[in-house]
PDB file of N, CA and C in Angstrom:
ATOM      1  N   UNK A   1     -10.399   6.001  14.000  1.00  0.00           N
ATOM      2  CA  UNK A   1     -11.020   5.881  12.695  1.00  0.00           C
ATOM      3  C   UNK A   1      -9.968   5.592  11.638  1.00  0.00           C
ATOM      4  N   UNK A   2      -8.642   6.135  11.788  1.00  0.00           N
ATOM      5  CA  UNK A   2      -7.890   6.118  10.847  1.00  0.00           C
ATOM      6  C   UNK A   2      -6.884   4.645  10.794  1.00  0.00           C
ATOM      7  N   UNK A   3      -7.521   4.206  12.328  1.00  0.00           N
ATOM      8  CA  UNK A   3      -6.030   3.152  11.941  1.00  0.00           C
ATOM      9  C   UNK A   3      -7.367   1.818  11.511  1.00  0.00           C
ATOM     10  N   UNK A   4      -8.672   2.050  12.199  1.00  0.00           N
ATOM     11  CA  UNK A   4      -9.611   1.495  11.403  1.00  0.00           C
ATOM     12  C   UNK A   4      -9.516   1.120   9.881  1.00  0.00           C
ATOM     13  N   UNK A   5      -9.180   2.040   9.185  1.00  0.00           N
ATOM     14  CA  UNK A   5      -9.111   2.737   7.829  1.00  0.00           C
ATOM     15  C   UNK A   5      -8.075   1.660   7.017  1.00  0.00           C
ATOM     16  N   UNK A   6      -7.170   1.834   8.053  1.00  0.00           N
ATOM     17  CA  UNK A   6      -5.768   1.159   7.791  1.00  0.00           C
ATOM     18  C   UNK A   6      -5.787  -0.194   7.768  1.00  0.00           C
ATOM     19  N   UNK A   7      -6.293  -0.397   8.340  1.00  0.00           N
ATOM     20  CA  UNK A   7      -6.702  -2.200   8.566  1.00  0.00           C
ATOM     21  C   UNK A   7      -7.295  -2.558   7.571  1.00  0.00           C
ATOM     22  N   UNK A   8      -8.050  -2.406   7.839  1.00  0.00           N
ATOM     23  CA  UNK A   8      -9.329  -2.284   6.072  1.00  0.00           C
ATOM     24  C   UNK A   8      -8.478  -2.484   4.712  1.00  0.00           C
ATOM     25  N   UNK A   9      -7.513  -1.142   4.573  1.00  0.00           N
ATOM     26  CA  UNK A   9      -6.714  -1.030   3.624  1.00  0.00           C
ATOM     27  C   UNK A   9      -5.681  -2.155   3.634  1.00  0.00           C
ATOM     28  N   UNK A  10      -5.359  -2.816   5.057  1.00  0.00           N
ATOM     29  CA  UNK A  10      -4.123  -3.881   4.555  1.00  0.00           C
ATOM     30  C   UNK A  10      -4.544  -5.251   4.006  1.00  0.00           C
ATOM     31  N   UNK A  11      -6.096  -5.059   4.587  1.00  0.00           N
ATOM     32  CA  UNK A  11      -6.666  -6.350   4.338  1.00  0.00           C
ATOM     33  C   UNK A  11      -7.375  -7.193   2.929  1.00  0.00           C
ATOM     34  N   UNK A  12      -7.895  -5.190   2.005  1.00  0.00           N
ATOM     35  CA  UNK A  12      -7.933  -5.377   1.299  1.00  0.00           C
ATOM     36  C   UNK A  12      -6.639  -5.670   0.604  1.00  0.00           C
ATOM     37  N   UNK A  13      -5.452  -5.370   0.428  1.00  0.00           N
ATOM     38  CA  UNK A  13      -4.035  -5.155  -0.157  1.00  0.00           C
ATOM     39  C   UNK A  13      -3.923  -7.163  -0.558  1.00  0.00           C
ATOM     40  N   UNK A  14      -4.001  -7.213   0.920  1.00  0.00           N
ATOM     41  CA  UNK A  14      -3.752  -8.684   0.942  1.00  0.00           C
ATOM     42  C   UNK A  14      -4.936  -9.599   0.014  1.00  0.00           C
ATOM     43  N   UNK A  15      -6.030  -8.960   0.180  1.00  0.00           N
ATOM     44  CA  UNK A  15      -7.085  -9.970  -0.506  1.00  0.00           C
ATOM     45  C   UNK A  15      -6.451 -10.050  -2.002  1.00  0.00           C
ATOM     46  N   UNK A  16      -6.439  -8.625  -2.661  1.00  0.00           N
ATOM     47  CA  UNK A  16      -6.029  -7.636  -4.038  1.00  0.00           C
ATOM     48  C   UNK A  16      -4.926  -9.397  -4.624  1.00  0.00           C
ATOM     49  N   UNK A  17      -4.403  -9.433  -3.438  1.00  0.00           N
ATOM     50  CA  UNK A  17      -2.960 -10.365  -3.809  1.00  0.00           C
ATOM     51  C   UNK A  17      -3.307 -12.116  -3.620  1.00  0.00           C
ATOM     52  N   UNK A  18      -4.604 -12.140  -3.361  1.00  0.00           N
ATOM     53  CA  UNK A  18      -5.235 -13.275  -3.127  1.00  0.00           C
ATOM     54  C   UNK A  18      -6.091 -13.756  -4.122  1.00  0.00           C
ATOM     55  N   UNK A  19      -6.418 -13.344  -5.203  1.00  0.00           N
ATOM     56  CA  UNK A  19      -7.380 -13.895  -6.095  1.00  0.00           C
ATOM     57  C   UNK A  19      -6.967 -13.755  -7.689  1.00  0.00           C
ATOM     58  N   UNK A  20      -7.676 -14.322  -8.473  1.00  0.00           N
ATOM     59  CA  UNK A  20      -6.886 -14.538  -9.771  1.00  0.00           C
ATOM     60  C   UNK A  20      -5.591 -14.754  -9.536  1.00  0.00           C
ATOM     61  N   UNK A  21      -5.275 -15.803  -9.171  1.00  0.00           N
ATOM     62  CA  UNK A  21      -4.164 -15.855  -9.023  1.00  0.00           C
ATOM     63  C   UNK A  21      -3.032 -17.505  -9.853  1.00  0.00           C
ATOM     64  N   UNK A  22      -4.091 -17.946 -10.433  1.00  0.00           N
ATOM     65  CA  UNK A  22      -4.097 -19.281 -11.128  1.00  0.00           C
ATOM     66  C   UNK A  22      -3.335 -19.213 -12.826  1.00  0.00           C
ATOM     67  N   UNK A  23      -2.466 -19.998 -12.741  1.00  0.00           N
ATOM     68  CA  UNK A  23      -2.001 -20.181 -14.248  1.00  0.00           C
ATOM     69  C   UNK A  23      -3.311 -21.025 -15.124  1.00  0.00           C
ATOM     70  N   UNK A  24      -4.186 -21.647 -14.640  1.00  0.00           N
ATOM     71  CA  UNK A  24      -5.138 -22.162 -15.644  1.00  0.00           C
ATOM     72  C   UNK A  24      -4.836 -23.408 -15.562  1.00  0.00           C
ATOM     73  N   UNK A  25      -3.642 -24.208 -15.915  1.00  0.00           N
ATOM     74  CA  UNK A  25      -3.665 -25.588 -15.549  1.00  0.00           C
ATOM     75  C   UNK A  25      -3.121 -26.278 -14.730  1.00  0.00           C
ATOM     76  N   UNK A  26      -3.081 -25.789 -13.427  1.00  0.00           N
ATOM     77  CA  UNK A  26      -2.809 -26.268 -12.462  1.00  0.00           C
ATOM     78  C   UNK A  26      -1.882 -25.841 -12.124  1.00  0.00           C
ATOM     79  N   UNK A  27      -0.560 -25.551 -12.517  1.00  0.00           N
ATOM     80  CA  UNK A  27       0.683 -25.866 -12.303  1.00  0.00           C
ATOM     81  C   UNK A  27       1.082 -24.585 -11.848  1.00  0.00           C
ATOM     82  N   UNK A  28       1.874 -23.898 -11.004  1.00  0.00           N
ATOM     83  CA  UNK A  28       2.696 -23.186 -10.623  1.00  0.00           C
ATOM     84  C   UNK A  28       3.706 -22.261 -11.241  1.00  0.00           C
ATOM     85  N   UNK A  29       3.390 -21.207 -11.402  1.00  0.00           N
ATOM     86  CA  UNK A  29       4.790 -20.338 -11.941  1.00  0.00           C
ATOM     87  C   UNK A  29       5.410 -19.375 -10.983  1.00  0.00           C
ATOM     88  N   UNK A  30       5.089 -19.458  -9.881  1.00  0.00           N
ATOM     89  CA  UNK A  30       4.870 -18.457  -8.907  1.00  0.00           C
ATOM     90  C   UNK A  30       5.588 -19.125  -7.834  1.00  0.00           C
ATOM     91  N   UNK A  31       6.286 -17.854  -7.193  1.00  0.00           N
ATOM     92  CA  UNK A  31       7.515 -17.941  -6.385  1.00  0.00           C
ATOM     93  C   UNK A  31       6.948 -17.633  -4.622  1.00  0.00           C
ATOM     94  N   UNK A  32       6.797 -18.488  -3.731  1.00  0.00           N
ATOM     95  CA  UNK A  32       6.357 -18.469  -2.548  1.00  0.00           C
ATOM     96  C   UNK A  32       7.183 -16.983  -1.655  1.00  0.00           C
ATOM     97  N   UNK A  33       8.362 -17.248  -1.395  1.00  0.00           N
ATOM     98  CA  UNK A  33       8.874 -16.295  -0.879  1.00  0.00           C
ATOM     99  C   UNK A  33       8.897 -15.438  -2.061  1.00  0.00           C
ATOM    100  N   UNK A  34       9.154 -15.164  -3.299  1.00  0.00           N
ATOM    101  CA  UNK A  34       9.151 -13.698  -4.077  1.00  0.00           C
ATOM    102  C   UNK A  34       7.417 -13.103  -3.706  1.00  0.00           C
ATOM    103  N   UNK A  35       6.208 -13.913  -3.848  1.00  0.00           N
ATOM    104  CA  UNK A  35       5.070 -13.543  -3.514  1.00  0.00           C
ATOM    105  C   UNK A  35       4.530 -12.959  -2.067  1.00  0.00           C
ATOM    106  N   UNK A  36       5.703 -13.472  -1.154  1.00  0.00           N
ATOM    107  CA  UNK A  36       5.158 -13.285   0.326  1.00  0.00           C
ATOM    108  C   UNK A  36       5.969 -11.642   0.428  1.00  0.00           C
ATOM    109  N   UNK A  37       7.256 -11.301   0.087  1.00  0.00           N
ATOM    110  CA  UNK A  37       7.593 -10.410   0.026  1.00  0.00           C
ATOM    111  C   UNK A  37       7.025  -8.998  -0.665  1.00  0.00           C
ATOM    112  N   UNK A  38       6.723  -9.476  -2.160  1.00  0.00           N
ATOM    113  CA  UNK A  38       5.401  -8.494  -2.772  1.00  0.00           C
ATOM    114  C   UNK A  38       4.529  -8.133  -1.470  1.00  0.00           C
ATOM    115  N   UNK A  39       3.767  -8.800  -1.195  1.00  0.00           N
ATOM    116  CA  UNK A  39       2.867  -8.902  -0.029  1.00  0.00           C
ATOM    117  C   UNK A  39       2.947  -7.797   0.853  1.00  0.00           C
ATOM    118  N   UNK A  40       4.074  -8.215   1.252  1.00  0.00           N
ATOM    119  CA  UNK A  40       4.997  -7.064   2.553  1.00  0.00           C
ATOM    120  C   UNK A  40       5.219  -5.706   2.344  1.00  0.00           C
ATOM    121  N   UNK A  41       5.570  -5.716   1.101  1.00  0.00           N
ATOM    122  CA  UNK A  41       6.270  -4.387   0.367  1.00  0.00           C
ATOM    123  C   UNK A  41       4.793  -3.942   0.286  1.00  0.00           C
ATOM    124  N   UNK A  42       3.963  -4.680  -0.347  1.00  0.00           N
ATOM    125  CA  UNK A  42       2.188  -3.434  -0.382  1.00  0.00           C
ATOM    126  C   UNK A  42       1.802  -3.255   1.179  1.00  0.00           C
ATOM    127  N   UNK A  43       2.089  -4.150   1.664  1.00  0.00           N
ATOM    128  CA  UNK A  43       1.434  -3.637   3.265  1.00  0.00           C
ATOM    129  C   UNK A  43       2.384  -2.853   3.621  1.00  0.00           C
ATOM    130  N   UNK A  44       3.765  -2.641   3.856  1.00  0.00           N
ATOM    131  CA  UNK A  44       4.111  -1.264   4.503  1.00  0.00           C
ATOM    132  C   UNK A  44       3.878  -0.294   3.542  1.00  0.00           C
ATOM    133  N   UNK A  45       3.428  -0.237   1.939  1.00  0.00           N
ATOM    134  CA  UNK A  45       3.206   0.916   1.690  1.00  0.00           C
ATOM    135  C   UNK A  45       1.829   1.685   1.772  1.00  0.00           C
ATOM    136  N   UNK A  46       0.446   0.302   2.486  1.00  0.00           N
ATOM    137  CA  UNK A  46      -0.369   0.558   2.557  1.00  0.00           C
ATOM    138  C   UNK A  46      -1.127   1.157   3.805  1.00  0.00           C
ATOM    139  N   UNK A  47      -0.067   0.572   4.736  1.00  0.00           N
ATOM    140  CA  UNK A  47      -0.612   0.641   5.931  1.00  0.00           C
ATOM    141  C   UNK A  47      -0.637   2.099   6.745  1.00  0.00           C
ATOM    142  N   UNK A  48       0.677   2.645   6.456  1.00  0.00           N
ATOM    143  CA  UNK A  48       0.933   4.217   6.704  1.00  0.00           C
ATOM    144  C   UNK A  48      -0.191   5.377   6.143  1.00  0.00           C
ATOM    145  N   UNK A  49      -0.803   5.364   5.307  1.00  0.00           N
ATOM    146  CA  UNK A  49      -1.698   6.109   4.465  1.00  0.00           C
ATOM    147  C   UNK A  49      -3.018   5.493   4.411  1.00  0.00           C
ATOM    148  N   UNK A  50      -3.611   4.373   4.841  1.00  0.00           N
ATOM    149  CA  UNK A  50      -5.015   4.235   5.093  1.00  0.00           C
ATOM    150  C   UNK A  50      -5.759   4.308   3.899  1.00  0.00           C
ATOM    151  N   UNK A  51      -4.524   4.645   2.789  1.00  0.00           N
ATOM    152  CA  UNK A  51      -5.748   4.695   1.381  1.00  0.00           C
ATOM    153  C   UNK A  51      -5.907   3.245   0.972  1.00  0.00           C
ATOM    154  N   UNK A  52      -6.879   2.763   0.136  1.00  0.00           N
ATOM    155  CA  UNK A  52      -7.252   1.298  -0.206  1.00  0.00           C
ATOM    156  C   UNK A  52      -5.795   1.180  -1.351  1.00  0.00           C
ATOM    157  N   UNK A  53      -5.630  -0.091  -1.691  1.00  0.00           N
ATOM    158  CA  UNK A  53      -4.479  -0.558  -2.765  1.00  0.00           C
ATOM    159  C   UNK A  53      -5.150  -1.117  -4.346  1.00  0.00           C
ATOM    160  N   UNK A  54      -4.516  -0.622  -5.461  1.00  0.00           N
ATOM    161  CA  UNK A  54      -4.928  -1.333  -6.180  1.00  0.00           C
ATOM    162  C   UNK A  54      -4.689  -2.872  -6.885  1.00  0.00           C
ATOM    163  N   UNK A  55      -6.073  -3.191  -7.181  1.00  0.00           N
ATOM    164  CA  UNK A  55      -6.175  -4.562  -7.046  1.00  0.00           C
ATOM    165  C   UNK A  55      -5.169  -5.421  -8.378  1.00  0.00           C
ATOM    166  N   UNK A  56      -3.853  -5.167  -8.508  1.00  0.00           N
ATOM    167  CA  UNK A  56      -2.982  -5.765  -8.981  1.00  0.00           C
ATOM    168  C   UNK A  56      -2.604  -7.005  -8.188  1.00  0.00           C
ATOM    169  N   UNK A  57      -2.284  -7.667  -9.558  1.00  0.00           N
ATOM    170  CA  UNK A  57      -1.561  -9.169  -8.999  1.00  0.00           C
ATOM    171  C   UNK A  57      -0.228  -8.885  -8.774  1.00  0.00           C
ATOM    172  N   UNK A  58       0.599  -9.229  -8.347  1.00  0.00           N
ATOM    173  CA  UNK A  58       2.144  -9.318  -8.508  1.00  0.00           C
ATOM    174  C   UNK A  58       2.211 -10.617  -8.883  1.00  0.00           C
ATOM    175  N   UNK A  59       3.257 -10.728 -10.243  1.00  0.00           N
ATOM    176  CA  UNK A  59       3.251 -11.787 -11.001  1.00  0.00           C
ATOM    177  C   UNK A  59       3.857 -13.127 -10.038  1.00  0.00           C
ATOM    178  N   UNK A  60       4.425 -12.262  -9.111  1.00  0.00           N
ATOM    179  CA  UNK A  60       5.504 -13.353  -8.197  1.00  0.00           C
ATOM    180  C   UNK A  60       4.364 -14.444  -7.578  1.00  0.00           C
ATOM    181  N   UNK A  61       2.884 -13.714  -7.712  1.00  0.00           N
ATOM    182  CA  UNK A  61       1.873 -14.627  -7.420  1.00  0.00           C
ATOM    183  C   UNK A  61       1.143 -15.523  -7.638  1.00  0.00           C
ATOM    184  N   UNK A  62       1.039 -15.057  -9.384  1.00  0.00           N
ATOM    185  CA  UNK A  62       0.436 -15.742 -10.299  1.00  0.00           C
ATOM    186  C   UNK A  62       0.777 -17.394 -10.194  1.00  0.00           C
ATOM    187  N   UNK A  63      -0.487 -18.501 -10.500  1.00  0.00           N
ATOM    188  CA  UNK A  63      -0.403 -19.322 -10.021  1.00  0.00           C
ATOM    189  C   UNK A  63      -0.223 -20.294  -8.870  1.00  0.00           C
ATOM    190  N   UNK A  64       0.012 -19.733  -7.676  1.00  0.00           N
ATOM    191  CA  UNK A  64      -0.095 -19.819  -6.470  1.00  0.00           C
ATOM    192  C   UNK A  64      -1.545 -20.126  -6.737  1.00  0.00           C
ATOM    193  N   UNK A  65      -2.189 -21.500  -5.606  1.00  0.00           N
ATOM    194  CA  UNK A  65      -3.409 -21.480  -5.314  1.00  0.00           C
ATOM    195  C   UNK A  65      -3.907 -20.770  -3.769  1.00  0.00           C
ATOM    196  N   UNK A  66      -5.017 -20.531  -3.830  1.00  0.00           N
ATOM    197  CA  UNK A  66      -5.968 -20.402  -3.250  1.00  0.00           C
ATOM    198  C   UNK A  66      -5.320 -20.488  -1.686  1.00  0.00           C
ATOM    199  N   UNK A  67      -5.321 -21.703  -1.339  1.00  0.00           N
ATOM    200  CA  UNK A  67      -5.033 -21.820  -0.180  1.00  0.00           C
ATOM    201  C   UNK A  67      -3.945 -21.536   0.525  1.00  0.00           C
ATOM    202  N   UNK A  68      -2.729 -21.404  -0.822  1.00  0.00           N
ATOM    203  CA  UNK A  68      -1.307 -21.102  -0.759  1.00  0.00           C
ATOM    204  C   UNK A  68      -1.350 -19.456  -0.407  1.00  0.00           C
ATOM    205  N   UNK A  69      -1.875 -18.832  -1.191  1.00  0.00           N
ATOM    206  CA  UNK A  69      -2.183 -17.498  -0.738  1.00  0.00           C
ATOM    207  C   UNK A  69      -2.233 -17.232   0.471  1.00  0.00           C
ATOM    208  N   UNK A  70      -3.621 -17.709   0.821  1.00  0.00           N
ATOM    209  CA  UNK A  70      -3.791 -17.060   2.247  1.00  0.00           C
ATOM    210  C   UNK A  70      -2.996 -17.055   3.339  1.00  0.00           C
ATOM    211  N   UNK A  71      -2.697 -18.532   3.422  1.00  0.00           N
ATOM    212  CA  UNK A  71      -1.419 -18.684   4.210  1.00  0.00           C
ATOM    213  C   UNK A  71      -0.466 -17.688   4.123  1.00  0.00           C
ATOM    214  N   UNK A  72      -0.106 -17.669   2.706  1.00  0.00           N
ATOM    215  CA  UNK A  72       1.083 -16.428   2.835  1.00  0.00           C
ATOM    216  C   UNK A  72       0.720 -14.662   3.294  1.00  0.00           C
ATOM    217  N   UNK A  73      -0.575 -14.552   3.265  1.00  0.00           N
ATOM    218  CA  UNK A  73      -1.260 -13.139   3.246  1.00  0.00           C
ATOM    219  C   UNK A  73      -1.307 -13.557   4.890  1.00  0.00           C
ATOM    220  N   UNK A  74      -1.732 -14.526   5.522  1.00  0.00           N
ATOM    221  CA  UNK A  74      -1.857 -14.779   7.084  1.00  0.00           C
ATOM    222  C   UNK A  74      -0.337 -14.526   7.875  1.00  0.00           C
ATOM    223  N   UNK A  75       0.443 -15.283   7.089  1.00  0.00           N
ATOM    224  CA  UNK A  75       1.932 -15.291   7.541  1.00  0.00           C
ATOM    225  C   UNK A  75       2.144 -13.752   7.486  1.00  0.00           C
ATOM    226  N   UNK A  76       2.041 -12.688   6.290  1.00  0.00           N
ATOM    227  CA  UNK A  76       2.876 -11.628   6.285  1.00  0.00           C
ATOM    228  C   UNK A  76       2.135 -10.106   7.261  1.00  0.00           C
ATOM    229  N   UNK A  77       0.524 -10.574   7.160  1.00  0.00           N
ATOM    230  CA  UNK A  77      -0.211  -9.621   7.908  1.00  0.00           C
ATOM    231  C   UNK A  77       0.487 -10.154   9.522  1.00  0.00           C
ATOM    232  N   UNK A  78       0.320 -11.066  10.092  1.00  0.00           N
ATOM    233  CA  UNK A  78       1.146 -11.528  11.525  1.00  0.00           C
ATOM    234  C   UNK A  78       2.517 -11.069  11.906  1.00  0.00           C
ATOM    235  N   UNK A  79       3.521 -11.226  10.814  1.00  0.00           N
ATOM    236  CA  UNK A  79       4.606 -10.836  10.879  1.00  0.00           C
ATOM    237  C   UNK A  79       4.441  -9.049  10.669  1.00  0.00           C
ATOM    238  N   UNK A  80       3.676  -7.913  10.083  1.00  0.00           N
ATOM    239  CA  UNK A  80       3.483  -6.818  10.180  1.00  0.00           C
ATOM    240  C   UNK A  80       3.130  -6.394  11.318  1.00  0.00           C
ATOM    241  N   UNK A  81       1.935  -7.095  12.242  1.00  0.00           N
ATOM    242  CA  UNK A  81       1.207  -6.590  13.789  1.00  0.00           C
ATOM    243  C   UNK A  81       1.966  -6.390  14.413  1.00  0.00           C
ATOM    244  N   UNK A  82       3.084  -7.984  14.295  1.00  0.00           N
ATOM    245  CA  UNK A  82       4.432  -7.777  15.337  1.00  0.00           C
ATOM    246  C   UNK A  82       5.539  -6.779  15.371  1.00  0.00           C
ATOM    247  N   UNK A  83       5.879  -6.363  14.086  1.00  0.00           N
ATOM    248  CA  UNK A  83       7.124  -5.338  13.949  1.00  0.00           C
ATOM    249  C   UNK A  83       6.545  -4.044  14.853  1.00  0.00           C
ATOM    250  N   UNK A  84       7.876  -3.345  14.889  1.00  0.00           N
ATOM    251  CA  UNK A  84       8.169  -2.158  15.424  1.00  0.00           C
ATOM    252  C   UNK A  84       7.439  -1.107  14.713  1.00  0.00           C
ATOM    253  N   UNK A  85       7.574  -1.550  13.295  1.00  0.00           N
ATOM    254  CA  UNK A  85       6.615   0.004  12.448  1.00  0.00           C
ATOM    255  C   UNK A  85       4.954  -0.460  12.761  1.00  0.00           C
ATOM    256  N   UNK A  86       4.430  -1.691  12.670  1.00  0.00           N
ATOM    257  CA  UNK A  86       2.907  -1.307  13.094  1.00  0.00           C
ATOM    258  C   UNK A  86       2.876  -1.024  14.212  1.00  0.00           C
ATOM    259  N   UNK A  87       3.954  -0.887  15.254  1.00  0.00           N
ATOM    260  CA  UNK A  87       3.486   0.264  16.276  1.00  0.00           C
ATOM    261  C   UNK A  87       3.693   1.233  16.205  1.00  0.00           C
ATOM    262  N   UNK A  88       4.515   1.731  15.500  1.00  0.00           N
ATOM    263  CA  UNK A  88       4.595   3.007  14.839  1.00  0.00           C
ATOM    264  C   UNK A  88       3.151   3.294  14.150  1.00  0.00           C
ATOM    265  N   UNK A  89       2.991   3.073  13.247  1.00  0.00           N
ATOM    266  CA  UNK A  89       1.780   3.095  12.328  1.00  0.00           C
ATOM    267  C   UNK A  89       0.519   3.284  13.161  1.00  0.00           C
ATOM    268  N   UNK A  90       0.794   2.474  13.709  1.00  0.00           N
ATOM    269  CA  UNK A  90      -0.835   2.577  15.005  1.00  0.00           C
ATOM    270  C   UNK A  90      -0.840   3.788  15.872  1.00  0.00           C
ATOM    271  N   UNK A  91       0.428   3.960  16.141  1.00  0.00           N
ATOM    272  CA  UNK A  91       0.785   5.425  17.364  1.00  0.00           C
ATOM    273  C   UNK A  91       0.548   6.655  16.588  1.00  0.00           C
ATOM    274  N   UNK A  92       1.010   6.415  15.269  1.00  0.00           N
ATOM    275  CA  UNK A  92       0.943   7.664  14.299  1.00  0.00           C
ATOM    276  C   UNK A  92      -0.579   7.838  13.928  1.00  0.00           C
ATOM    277  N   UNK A  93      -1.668   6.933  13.771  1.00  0.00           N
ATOM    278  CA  UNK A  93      -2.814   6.627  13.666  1.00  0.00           C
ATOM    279  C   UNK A  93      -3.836   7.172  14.966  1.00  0.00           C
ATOM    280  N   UNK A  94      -3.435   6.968  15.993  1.00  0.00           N
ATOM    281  CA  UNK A  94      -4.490   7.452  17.048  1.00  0.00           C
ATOM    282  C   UNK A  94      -3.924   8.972  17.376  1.00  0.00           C
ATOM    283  N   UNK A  95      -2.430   9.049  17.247  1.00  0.00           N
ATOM    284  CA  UNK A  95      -2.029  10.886  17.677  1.00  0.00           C
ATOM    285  C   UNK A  95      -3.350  11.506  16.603  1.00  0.00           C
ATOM    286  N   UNK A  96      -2.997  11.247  15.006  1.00  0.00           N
ATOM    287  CA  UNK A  96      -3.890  12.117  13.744  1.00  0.00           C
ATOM    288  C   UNK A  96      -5.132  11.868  14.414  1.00  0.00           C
ATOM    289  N   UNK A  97      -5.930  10.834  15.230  1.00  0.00           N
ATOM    290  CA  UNK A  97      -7.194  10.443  15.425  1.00  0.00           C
ATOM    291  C   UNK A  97      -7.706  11.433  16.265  1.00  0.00           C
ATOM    292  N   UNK A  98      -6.888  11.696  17.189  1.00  0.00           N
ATOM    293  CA  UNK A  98      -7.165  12.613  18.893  1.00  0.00           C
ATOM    294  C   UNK A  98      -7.734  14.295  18.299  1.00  0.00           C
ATOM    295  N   UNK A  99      -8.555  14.534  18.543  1.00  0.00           N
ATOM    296  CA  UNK A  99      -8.574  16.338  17.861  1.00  0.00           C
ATOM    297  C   UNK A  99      -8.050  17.055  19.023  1.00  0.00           C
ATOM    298  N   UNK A 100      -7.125  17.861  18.252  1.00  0.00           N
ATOM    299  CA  UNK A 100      -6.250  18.530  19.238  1.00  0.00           C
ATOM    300  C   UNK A 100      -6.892  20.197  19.092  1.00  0.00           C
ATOM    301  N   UNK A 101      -7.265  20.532  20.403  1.00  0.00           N
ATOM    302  CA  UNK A 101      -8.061  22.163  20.235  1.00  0.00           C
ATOM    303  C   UNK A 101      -7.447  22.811  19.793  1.00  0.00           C
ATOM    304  N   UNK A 102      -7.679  24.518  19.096  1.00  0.00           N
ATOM    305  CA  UNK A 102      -7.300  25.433  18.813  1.00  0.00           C
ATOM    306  C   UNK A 102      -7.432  26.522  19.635  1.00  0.00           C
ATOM    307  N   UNK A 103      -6.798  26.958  20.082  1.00  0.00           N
ATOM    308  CA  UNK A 103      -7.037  27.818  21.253  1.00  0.00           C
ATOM    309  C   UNK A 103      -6.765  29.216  20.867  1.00  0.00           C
ATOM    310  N   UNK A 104      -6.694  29.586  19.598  1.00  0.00           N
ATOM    311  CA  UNK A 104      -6.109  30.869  18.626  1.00  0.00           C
ATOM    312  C   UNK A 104      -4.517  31.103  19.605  1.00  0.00           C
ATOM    313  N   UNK A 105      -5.012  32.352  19.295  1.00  0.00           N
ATOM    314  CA  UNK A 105      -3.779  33.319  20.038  1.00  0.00           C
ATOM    315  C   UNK A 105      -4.018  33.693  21.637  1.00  0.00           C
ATOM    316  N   UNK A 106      -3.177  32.760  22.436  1.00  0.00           N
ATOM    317  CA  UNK A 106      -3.605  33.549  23.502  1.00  0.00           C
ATOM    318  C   UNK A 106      -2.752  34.574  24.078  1.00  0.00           C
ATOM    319  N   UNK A 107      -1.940  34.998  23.523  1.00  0.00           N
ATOM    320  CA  UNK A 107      -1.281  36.013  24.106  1.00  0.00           C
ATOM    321  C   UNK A 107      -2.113  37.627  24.353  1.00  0.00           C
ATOM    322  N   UNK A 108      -3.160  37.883  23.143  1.00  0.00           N
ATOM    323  CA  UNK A 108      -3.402  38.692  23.080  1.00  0.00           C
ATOM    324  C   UNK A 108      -5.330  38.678  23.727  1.00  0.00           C
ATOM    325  N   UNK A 109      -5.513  37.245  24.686  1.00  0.00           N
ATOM    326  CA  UNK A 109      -6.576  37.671  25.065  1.00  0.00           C
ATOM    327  C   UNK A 109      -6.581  38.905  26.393  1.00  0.00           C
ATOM    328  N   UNK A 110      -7.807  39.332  26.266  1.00  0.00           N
ATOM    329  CA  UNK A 110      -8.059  40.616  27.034  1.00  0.00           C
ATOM    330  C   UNK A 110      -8.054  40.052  28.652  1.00  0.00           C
ATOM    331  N   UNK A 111      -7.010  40.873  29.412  1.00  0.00           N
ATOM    332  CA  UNK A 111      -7.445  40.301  30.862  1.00  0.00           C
ATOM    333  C   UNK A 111      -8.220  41.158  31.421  1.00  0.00           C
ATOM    334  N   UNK A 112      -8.295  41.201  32.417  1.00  0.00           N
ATOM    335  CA  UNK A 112      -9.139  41.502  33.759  1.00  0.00           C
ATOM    336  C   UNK A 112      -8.348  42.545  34.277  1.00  0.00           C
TER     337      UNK A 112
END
């Protein structure tokens, strides 16, 4: 459920960084690699904690179109699945998922 959660949360992160994202007349002020990195930096801080991100632009984005985005939100979510921490993240995600019993105290149950 939780790494469910997490997904959700990176995907929104990435959308968050996908829209309004236009200077108005066309033109570009916005830095491809400074934007893909923003990107990165919200997904590892999103992905560990499963909470949703807020829907800020990073300016490094602004003006970037549409299609430029995604690509870069496609590129940096791909390059996250692969690293070493989303297996971390995922491993840390199904251990919290597993309910682990409570078995109180057993030292002091009554024997026979």
């Amino acid at each position: 459920m939780k790494t469910r959660t997490a997904a959700c949360a990176a995907l929104l992160a990435l959308a968050a960084l996908t829209t309004g994202c236009s200077d108005g007349d066309g033109g570009s002020i916005a830095d491809e690699p400074a934007c893909k990195k923003a990107m990165a930096e919200r997904l590892k801080e999103t992905m560990p904690t499963g909470k949703t991100p807020d829907a800020k632009v990073n300016p490094a984005c602004v003006g970037l179109d549409q299609q430029t985005l995604e690509r870069l939100a496609g590129e940096t979510l791909n390059e996250y699945l692969e690293s070493d921490q989303a297996k971390k993240d995922f491993e840390e995600a199904i251990e919290s998922a597993i309910p682990t019993p409570d078995f109180g105290d057993l030292d002091n149950l009554p024997t026979p």
